[in-house]
C-alpha atoms as a PDB file:
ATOM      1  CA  UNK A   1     186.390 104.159 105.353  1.00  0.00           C
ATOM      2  CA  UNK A   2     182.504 104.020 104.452  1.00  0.00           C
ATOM      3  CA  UNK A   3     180.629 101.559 105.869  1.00  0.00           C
ATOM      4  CA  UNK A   4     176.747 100.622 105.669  1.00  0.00           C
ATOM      5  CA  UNK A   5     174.510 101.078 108.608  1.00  0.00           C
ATOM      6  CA  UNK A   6     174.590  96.997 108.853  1.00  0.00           C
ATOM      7  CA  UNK A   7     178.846  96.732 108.584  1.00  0.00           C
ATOM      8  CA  UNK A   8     178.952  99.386 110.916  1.00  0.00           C
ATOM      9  CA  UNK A   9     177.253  97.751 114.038  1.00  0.00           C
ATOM     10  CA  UNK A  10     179.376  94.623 113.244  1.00  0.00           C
ATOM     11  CA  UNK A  11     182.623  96.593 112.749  1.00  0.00           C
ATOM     12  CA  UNK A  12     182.112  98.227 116.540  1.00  0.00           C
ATOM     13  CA  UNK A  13     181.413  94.921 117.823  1.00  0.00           C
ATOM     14  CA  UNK A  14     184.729  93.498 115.970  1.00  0.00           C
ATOM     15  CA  UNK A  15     186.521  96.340 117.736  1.00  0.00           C
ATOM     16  CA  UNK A  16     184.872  96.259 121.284  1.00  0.00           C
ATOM     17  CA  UNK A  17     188.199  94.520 122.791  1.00  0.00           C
ATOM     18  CA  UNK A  18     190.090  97.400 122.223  1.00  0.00           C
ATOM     19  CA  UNK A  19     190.436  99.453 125.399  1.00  0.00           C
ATOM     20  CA  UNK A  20     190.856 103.607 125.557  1.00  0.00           C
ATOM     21  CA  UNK A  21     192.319 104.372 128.287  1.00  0.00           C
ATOM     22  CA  UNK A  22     192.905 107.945 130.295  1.00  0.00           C
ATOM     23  CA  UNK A  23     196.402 108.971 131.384  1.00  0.00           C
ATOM     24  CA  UNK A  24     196.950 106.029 133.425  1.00  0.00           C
ATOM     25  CA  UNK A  25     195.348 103.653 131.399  1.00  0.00           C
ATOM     26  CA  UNK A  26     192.676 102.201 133.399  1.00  0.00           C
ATOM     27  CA  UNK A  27     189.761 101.867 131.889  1.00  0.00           C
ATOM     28  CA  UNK A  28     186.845  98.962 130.777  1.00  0.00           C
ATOM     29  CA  UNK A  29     184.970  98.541 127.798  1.00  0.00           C
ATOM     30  CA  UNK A  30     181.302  97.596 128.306  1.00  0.00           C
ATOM     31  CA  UNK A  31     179.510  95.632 125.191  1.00  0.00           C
ATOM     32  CA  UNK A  32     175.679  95.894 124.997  1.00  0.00           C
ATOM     33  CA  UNK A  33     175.123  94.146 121.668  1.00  0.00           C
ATOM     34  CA  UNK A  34     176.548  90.607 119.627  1.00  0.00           C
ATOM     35  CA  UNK A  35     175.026  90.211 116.714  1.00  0.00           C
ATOM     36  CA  UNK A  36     173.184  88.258 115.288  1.00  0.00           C
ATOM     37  CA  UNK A  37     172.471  86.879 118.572  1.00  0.00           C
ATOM     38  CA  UNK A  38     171.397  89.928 121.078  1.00  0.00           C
ATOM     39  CA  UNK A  39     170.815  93.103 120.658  1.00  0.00           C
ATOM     40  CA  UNK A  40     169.848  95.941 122.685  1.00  0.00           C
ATOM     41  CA  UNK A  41     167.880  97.832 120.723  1.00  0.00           C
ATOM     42  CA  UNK A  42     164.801  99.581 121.261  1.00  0.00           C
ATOM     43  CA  UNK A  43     165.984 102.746 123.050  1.00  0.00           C
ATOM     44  CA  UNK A  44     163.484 105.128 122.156  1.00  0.00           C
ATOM     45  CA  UNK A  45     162.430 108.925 122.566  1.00  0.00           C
ATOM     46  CA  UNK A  46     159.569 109.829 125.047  1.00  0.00           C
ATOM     47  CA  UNK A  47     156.627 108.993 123.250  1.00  0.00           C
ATOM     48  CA  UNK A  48     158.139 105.216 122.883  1.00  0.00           C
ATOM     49  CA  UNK A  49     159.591 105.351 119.437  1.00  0.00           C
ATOM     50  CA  UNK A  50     162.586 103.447 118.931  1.00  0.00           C
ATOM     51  CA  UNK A  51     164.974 106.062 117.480  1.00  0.00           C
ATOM     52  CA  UNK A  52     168.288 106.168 115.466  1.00  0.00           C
ATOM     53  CA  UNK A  53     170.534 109.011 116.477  1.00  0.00           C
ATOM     54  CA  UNK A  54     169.755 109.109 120.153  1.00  0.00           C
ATOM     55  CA  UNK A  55     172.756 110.604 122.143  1.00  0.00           C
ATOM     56  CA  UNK A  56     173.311 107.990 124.733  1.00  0.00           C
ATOM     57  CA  UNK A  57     176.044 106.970 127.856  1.00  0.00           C
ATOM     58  CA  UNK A  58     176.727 104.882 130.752  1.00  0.00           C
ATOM     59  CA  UNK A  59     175.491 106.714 134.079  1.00  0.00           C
ATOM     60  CA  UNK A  60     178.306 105.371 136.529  1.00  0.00           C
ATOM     61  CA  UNK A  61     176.556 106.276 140.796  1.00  0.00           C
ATOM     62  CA  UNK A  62     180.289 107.353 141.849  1.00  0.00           C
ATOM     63  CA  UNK A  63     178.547 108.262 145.748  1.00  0.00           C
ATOM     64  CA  UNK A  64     176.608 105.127 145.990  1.00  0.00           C
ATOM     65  CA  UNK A  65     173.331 106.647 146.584  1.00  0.00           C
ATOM     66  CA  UNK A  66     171.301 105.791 143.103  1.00  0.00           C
ATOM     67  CA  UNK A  67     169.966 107.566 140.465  1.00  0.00           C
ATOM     68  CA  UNK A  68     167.465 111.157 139.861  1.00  0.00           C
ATOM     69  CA  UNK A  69     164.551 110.270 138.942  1.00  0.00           C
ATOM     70  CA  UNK A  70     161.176 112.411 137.968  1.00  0.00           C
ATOM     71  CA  UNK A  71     160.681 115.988 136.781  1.00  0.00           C
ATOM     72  CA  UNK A  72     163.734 118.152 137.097  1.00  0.00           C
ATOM     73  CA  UNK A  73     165.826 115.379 138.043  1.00  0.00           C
ATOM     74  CA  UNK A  74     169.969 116.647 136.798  1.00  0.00           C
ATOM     75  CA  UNK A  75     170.482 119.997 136.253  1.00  0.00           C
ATOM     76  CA  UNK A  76     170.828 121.161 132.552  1.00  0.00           C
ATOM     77  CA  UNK A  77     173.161 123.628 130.963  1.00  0.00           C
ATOM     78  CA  UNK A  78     175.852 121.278 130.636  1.00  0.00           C
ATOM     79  CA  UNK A  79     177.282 120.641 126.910  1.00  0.00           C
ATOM     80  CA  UNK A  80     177.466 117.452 124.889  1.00  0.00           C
ATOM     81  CA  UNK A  81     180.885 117.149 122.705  1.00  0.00           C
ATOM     82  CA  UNK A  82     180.047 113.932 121.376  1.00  0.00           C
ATOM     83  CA  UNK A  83     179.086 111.547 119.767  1.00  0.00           C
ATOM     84  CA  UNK A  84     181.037 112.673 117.122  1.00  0.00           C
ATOM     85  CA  UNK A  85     180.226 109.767 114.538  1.00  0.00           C
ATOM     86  CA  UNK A  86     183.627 108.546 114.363  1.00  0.00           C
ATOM     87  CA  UNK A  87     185.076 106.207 116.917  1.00  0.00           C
ATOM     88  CA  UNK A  88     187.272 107.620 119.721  1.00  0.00           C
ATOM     89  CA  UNK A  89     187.136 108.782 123.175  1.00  0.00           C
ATOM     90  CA  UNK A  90     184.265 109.496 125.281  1.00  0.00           C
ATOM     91  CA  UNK A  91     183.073 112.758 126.886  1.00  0.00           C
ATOM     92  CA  UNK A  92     182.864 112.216 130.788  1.00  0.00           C
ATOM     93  CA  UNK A  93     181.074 114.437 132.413  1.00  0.00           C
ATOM     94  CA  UNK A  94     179.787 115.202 135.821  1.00  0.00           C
ATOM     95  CA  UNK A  95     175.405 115.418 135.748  1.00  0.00           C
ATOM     96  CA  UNK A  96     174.033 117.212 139.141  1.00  0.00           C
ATOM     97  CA  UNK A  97     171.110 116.104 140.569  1.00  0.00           C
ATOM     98  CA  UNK A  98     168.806 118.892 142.177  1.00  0.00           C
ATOM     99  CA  UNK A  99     168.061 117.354 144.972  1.00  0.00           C
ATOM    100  CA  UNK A 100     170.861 118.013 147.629  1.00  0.00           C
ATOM    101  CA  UNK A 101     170.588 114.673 149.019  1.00  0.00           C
ATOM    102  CA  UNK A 102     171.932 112.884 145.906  1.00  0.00           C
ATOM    103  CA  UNK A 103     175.834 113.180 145.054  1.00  0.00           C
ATOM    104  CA  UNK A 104     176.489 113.856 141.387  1.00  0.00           C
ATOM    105  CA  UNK A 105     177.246 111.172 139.190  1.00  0.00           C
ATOM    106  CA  UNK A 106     179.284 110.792 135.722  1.00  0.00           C
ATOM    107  CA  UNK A 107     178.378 110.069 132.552  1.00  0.00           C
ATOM    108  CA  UNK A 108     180.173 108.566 130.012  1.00  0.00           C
ATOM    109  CA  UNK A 109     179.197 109.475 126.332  1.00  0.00           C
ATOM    110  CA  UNK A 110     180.875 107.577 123.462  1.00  0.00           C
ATOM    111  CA  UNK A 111     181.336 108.283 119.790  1.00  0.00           C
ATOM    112  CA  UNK A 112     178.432 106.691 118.451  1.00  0.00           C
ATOM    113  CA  UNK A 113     174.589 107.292 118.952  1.00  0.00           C
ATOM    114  CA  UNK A 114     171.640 105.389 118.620  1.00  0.00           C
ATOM    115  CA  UNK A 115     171.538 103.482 115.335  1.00  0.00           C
ATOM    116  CA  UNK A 116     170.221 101.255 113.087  1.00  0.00           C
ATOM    117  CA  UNK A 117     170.906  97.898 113.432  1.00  0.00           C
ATOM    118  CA  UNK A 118     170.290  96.475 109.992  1.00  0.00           C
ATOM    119  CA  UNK A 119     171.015  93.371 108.743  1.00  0.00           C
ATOM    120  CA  UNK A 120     169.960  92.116 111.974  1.00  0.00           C
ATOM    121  CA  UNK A 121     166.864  93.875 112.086  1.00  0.00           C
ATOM    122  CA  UNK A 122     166.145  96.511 115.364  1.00  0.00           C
ATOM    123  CA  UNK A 123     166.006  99.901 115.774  1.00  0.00           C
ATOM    124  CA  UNK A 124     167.673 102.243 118.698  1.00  0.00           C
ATOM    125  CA  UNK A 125     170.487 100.282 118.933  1.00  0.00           C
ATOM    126  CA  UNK A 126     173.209 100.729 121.602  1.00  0.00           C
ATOM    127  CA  UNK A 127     176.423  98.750 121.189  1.00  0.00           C
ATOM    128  CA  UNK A 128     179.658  99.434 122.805  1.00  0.00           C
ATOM    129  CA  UNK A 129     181.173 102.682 125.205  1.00  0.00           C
ATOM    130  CA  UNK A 130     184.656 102.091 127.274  1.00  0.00           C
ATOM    131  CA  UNK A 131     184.927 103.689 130.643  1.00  0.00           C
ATOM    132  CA  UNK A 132     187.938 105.367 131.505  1.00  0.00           C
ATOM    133  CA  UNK A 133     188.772 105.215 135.606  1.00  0.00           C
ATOM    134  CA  UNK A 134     188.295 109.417 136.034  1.00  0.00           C
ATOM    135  CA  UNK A 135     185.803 111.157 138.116  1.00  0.00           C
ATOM    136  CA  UNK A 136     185.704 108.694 140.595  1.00  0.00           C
ATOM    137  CA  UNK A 137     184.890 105.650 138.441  1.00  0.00           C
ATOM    138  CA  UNK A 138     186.008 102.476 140.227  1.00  0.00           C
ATOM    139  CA  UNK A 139     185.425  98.809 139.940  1.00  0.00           C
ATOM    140  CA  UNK A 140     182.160  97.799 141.706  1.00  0.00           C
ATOM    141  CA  UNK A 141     180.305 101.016 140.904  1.00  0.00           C
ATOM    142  CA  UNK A 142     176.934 100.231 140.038  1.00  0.00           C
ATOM    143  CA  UNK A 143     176.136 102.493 136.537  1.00  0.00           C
ATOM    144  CA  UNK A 144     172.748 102.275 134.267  1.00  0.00           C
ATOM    145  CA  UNK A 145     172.454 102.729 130.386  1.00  0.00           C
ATOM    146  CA  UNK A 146     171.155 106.937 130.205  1.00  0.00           C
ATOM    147  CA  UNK A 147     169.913 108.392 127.199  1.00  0.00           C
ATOM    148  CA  UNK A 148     168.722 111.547 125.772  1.00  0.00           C
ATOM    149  CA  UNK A 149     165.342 112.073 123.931  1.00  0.00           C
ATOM    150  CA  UNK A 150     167.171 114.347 121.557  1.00  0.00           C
ATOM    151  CA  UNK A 151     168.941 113.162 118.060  1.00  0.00           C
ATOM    152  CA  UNK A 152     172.144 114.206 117.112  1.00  0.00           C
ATOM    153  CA  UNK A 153     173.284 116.639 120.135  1.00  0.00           C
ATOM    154  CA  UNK A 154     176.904 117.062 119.406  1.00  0.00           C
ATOM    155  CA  UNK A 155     178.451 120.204 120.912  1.00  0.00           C
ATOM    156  CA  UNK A 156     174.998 121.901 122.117  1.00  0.00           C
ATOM    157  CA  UNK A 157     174.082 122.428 125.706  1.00  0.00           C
ATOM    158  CA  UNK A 158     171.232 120.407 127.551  1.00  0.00           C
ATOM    159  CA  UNK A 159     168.288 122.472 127.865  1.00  0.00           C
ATOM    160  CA  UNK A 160     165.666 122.762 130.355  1.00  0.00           C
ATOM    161  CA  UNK A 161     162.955 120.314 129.689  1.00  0.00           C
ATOM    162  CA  UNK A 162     164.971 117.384 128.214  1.00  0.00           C
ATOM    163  CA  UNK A 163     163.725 114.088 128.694  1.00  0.00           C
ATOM    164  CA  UNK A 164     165.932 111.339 129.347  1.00  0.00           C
ATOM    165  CA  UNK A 165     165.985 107.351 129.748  1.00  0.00           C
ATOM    166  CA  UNK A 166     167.463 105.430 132.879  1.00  0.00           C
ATOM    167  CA  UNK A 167     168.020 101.269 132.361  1.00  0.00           C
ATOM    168  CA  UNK A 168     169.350  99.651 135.423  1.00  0.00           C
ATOM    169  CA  UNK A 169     169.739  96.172 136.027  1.00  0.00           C
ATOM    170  CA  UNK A 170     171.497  94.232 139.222  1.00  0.00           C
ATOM    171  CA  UNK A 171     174.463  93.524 136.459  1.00  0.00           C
ATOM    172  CA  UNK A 172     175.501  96.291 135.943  1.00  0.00           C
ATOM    173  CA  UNK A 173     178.419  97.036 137.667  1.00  0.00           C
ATOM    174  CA  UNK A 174     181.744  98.550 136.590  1.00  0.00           C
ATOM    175  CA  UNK A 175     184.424  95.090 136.079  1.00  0.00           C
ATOM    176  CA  UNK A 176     187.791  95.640 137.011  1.00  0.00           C
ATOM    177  CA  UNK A 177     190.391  97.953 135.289  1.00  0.00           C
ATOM    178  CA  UNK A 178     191.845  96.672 131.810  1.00  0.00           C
ATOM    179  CA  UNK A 179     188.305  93.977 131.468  1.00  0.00           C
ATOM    180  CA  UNK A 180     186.125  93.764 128.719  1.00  0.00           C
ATOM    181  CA  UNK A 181     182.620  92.469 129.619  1.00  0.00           C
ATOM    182  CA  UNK A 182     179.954  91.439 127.720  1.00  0.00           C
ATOM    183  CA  UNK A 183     176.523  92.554 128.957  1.00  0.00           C
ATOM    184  CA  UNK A 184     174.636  91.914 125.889  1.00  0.00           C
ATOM    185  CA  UNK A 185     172.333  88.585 127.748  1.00  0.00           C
ATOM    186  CA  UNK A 186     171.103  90.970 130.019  1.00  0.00           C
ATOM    187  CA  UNK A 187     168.720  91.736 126.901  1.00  0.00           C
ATOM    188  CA  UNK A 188     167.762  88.441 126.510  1.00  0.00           C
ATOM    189  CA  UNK A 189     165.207  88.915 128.977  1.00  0.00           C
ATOM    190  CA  UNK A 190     164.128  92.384 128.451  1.00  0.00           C
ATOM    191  CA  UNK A 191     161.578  93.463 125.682  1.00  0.00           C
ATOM    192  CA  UNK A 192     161.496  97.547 124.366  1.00  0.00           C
ATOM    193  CA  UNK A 193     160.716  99.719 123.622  1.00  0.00           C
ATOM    194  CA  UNK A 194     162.247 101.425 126.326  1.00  0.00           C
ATOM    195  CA  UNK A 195     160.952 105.146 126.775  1.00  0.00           C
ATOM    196  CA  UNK A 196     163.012 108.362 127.335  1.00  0.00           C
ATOM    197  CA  UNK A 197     160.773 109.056 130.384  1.00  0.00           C
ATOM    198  CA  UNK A 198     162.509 108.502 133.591  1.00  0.00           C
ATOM    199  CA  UNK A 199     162.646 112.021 134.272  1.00  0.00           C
ATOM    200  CA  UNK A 200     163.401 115.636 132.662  1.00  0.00           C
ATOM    201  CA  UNK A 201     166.487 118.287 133.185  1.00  0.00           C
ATOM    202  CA  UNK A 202     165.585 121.236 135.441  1.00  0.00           C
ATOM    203  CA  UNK A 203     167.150 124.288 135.644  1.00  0.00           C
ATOM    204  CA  UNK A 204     170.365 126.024 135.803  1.00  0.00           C
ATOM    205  CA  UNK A 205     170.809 127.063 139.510  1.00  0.00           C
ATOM    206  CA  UNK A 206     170.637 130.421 140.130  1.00  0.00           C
ATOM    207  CA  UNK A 207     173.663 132.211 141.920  1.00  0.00           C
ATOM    208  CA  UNK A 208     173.093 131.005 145.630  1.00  0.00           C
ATOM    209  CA  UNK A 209     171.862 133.720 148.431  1.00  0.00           C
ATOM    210  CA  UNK A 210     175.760 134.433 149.690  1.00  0.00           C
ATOM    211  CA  UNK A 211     177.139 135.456 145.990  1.00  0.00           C
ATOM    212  CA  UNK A 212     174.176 137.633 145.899  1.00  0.00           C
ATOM    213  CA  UNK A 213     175.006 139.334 149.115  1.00  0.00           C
ATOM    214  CA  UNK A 214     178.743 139.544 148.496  1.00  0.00           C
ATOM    215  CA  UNK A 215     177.870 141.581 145.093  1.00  0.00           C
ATOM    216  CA  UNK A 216     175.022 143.563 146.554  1.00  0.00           C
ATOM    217  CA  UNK A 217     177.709 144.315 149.453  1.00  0.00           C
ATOM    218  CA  UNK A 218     180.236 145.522 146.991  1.00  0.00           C
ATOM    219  CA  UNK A 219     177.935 147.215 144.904  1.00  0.00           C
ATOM    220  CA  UNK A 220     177.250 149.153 148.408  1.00  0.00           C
ATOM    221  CA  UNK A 221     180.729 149.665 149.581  1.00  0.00           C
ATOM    222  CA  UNK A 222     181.908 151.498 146.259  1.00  0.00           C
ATOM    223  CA  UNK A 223     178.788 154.086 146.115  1.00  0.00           C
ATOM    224  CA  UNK A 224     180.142 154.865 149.577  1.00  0.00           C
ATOM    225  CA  UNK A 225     183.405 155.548 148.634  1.00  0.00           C
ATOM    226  CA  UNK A 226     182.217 157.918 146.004  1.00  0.00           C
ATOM    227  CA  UNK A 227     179.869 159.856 148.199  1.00  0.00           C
ATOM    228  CA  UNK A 228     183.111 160.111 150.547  1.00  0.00           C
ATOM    229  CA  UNK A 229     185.245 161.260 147.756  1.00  0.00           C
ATOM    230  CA  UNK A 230     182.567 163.613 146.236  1.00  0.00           C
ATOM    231  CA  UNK A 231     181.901 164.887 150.282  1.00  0.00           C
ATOM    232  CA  UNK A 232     185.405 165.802 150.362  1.00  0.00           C
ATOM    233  CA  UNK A 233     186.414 167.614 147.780  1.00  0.00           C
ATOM    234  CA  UNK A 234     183.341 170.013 148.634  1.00  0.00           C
ATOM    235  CA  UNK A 235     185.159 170.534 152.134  1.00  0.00           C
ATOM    236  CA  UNK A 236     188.299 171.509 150.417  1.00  0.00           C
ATOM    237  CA  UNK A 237     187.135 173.607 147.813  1.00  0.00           C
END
């Protein structure tokens, strides 16, 4: 099916009440955008830019204790599957924060990035993801819209340096299994563009101190055995 760029936000919208659901079927669907009327556009990359093709997901806080924020805030390394372009189920995936204070939390990336919302004018548009109840997902969970400052990521790993986007806003809260909620007033009241500068991805972790000594140890043990094994075979020859 080919669709324009202004058919296609409507068509998403049209099928927000359908609900993907995991294995048990529990899951929500979440809609940002109903056009004409509200849109939540304006997501933009770090200089400010309101951007089409901006990976973006719902940031669910599974432990309770907020969000990263700031330089090196999530570790990086991990890789994006979607979006994919075509409409189907999201990537979940776990995002670490560096800080060992903070639990991790899970982000949910749907199909669709970024895009332009045309004939309703807007740029950076977000419009629906559904939330399957995985990872520790559960009604009441507060979650924030999280995006990328990178176009078009699909099946490439985050990299050191990335700069993301955090929206939070006292509504948003995971609804109860098998609802469909409209969020899209929330944007009523806010104005973009809305900067990919809440913080950046730091590093991948190296190997912590006690794998290191458990391979140095091993290294250790088997240059002994061979100096035993060389040692005796010169006392039996």
């Amino acid at each position: 099916m080919n669709l324009l760029p202004g058919h296609f936000l409507s068509w998403l919208t049209t099928i927000a009440a359908l609900t993907v659901g995991t294995a048990t079927g529990a899951s929500v669907t979440l809609i940002f955008s109903t056009p004409p009327t509200t849109l939540a556009d304006g997501f933009a990359d770090r200089f400010g830019t309101p951007t089409n093709g901006l990976v973006w997901g719902v940031l669910v806080d599974v432990g309770g204790d907020g969000f990263a924020l700031g330089d090196e805030a999530y570790r990086s390394g991990f890789e994006v599957e979607t979006p994919s372009g075509i409409l189907g189920m999201p990537q979940v995936v776990e995002i670490v924060p560096t800080s060992t204070s903070l639990s991790g939390d899970i982000l949910v990336i749907p199909s669709t990035s970024t895009l332009d919302s045309s004939p309703f004018g807007g740029t950076g548009t977000i419009t629906t993801s559904f939330v399957p109840f995985e990872n520790g997902i559960a009604t009441d969970a507060a979650f924030a819209i999280f995006w990328f400052d990178v176009v078009q990521m699909s099946n490439q790993s985050v990299a050191e340096g990335t700069s993301f986007g955090i929206l939070e806003d006292p509504l948003f809260t995971i609804p109860e299994a098998g609802f469909t909620v409209d969020y899209a007033a929330v944007f009523g009241s806010l104005s973009g563009p809305f900067p990919a500068s809440s913080g950046t991805f730091g590093p991948v972790p190296e190997p912590t101190t006690p794998v290191l000594l458990t391979a140095t140890t091993a290294a250790l043990a088997l240059r002994r055995r061979r100096t035993d094994r060389l040692s005796h075979s010169a006392q039996t020859c």
